[in-house]
Protein backbone atom coordinates (compact mmCIF):
# COMPACT_ATOMS: atom_id res chain seq x y z
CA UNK A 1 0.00 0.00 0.00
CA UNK A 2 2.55 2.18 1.14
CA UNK A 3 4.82 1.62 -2.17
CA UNK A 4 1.72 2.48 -4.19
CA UNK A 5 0.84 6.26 -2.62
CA UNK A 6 4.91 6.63 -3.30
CA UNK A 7 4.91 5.38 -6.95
CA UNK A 8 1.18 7.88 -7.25
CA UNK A 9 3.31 10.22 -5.43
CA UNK A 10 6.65 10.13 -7.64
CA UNK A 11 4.31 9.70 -10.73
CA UNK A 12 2.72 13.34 -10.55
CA UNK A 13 6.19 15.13 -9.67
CA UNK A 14 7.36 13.44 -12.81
CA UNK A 15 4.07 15.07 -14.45
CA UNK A 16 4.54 17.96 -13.08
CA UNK A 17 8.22 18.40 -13.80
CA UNK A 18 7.80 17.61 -17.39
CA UNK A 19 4.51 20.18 -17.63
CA UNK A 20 7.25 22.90 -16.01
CA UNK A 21 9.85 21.96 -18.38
CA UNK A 22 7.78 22.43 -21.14
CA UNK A 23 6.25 25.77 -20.34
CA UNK A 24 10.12 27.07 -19.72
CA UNK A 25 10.84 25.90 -23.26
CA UNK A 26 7.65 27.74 -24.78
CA UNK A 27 8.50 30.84 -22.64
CA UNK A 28 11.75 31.31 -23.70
CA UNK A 29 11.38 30.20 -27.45
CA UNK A 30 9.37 33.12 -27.61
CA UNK A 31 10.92 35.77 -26.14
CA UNK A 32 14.11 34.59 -28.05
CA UNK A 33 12.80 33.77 -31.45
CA UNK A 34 8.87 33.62 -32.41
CA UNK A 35 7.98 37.38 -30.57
CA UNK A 36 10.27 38.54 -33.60
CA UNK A 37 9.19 38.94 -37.14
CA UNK A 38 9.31 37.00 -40.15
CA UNK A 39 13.13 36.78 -41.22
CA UNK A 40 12.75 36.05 -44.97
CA UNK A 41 13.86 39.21 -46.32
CA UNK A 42 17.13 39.07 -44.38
CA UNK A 43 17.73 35.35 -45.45
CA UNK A 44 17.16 36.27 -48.92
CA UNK A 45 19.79 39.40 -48.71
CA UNK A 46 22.07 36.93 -46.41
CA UNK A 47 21.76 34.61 -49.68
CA UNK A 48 20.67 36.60 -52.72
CA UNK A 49 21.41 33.62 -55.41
CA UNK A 50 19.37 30.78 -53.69
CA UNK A 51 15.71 31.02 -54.37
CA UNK A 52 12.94 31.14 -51.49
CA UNK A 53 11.97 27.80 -51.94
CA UNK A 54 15.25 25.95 -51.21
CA UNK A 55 15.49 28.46 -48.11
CA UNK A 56 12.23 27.70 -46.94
CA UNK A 57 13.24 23.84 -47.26
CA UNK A 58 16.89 24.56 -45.48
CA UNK A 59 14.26 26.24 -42.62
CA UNK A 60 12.21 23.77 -42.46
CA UNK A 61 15.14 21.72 -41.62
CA UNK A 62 16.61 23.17 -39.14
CA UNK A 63 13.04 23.84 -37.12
CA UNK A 64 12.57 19.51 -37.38
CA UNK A 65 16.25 19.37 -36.61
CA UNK A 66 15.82 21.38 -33.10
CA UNK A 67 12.01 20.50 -32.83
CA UNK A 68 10.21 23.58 -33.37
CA UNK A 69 7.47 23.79 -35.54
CA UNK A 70 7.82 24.27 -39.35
CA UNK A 71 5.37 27.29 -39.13
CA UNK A 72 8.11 28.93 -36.97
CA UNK A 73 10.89 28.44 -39.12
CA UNK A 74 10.74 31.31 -40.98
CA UNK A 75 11.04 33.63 -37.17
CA UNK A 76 14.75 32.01 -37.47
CA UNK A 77 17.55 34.48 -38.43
CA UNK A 78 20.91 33.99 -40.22
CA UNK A 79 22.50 35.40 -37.72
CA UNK A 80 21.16 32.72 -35.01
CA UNK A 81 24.02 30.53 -33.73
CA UNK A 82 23.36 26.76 -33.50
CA UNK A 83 25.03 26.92 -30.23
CA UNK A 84 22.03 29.58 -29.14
CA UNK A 85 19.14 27.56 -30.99
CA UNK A 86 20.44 24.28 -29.34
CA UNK A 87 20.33 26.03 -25.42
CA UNK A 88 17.20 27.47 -26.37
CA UNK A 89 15.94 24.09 -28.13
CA UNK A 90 17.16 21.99 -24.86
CA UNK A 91 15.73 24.42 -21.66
CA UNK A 92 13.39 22.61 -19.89
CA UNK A 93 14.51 19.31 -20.76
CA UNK A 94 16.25 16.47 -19.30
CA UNK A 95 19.19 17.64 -21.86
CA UNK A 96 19.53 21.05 -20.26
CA UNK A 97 23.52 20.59 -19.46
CA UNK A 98 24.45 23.77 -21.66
């Protein structure tokens, strides 16, 4: 009996943790990335000779690559760092070691 109220027990602070986690993530993501403005226009100056569609793919990309959605990949800027969209991509996690 007792071992089951401490498994119930561990079981929601798992829940909980991983609901906490996730709204970090969100939280920051936004005030990093997706609160700022569609970045097209400076990809396609950053990269004047590729067309929008192979940018939009190489965006796509990237978003699956760090799990954000695809709609978002377009708030991504070529000045973003991997190293920046990987701390931002991992807070909140269980991989939050940067």
């Amino acid at each position: 009996m007792v071992l089951g109220v401490v498994f119930v027990v561990a079981s929601l602070a798992g829940v909980v943790s991983i609901v906490a986690g996730r709204r970090a993530r969100t939280r920051a993501l936004h005030d990093a990335l997706w609160s700022r403005g569609c970045a097209g226009l400076r990809w396609h100056r950053a990269f004047r000779s590729a067309p929008p569609r192979e940018v939009r793919t190489f965006l796509h990309l990237v978003a699956r690559a760090f799990d954000f959605a695809p709609r978002r990949a377009l708030h991504l800027d070529p000045e973003d760092s991997i190293a920046e969209l990987l701390r931002l991509s991992a807070i909140g996690s269980l991989t939050d070691v940067l």
